[in-house]
Protein backbone atom coordinates (compact mmCIF):
# COMPACT_ATOMS: atom_id res chain seq x y z
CA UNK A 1 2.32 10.16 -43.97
CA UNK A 2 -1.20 9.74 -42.12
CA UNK A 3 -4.34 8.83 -43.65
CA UNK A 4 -7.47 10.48 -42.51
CA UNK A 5 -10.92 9.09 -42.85
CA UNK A 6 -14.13 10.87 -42.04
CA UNK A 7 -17.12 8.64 -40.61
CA UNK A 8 -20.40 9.57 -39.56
CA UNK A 9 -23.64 8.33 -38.43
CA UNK A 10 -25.80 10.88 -38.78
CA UNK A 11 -29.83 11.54 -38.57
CA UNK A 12 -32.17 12.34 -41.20
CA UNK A 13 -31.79 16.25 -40.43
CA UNK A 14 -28.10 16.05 -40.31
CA UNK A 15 -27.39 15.37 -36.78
CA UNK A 16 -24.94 13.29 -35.37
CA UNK A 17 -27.27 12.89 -32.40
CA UNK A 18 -30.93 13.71 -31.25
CA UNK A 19 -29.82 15.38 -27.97
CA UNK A 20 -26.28 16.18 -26.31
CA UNK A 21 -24.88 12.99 -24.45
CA UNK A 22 -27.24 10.66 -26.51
CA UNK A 23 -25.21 8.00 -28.39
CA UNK A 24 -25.84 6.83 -32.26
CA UNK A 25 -26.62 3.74 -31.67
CA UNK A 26 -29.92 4.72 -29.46
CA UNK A 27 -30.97 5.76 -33.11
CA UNK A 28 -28.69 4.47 -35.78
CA UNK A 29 -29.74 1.66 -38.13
CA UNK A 30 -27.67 -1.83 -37.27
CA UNK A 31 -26.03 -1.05 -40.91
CA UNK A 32 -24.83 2.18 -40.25
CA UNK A 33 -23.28 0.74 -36.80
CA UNK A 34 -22.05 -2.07 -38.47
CA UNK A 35 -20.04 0.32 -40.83
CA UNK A 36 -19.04 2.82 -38.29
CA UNK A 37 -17.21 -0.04 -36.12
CA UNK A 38 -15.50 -1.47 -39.08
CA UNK A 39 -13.84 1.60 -39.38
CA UNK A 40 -12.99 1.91 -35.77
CA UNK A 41 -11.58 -1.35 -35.63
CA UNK A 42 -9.47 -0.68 -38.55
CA UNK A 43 -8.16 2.66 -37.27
CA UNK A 44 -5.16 3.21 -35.58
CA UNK A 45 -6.30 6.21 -34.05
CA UNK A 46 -10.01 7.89 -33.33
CA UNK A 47 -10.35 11.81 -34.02
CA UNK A 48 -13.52 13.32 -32.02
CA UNK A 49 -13.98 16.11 -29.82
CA UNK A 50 -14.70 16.25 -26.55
CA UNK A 51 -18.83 15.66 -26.05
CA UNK A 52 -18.02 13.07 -28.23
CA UNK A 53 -15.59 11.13 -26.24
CA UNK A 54 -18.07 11.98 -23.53
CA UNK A 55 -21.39 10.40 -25.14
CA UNK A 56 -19.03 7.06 -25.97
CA UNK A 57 -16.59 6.68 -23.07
CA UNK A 58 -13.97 4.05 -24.23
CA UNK A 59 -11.35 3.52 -22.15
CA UNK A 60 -9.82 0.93 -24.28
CA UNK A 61 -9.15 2.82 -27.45
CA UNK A 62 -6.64 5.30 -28.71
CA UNK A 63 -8.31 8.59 -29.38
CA UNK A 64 -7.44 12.22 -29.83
CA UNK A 65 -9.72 14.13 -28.07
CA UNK A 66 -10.25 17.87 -29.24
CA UNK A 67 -10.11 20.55 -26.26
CA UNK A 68 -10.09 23.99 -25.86
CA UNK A 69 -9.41 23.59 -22.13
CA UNK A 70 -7.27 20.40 -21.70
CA UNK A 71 -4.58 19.25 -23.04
CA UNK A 72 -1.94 16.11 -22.34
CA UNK A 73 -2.24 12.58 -21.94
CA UNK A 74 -5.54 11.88 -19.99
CA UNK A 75 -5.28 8.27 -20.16
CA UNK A 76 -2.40 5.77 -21.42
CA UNK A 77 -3.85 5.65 -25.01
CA UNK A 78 -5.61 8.92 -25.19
CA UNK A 79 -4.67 12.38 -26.02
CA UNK A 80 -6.36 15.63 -25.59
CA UNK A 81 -5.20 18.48 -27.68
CA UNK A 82 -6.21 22.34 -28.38
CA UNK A 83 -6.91 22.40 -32.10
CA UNK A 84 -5.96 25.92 -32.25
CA UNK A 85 -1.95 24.93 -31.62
CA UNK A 86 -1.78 21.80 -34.27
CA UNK A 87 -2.05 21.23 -37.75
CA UNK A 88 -3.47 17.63 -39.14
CA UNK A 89 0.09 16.89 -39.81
CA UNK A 90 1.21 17.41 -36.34
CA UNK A 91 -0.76 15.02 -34.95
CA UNK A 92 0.93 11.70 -35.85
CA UNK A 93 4.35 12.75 -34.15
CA UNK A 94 1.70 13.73 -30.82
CA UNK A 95 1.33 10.03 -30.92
CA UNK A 96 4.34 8.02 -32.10
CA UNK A 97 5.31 6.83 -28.52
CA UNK A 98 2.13 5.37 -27.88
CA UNK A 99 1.21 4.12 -31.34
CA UNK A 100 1.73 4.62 -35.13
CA UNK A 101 -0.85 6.94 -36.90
CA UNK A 102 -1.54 5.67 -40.47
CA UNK A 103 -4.89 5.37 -40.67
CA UNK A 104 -6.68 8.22 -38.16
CA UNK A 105 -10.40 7.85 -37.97
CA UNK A 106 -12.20 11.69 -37.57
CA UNK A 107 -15.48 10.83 -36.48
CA UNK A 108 -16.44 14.43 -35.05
CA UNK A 109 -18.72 16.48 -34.22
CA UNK A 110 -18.79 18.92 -36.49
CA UNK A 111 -16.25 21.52 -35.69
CA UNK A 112 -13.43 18.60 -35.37
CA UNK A 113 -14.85 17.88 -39.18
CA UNK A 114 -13.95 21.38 -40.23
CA UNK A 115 -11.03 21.53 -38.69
CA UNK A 116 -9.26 19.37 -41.37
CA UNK A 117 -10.46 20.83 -44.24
């Protein structure tokens, strides 16, 4: 069974950025970064949506990118999926070929937060 962690950087208002396409770390402390790639590093798998991805480009990590539009394997170790046709469940056996998901980071934006609840 997968474990799912939630992490967030997020502004004093709430935000998760000041603008779309601006990355955390133009604004987050160096401790909240310093947190938020522990957990990256220890994750088997990343959980974001797609202006997410977009804002932090890495093609060298395994992520599931949420998509309402796309959907399949966009690079070797990253997924794109339509949130509407999966349950959290559903997601580790999306994945097994690649890599094992027993830890899966969610790290957002907000409706890929909601969506687990």
């Amino acid at each position: 069974m997968s474990e799912f962690l939630l992490t967030v950087v997020v502004s004093e208002d709430g935000f998760i950025a000041r603008k779309i396409g601006e990355p955390p770390q133009a604004w987050a402390s160096g401790e909240e970064q310093e947190l938020f790639f522990r957990d990256v590093e220890t994750a088997d798998w990343s959980i974001m949506g797609r202006r997410t991805h977009e804002a932090a480009d890495r093609p060298d990590r395994r992520r599931i990118v949420f998509s309402t539009k796309v959907s399949g394997w966009r690079r070797p170790s990253q997924l794109w999926v339509d949130p509407g046709r999966l349950t959290p469940r559903m997601l580790a056996g999306k994945v097994c070929e690649v890599h094992a998901l027993s830890r899966g980071l969610i790290l957002g934006g907000t409706r890929v937060h909601d969506w687990f609840l």
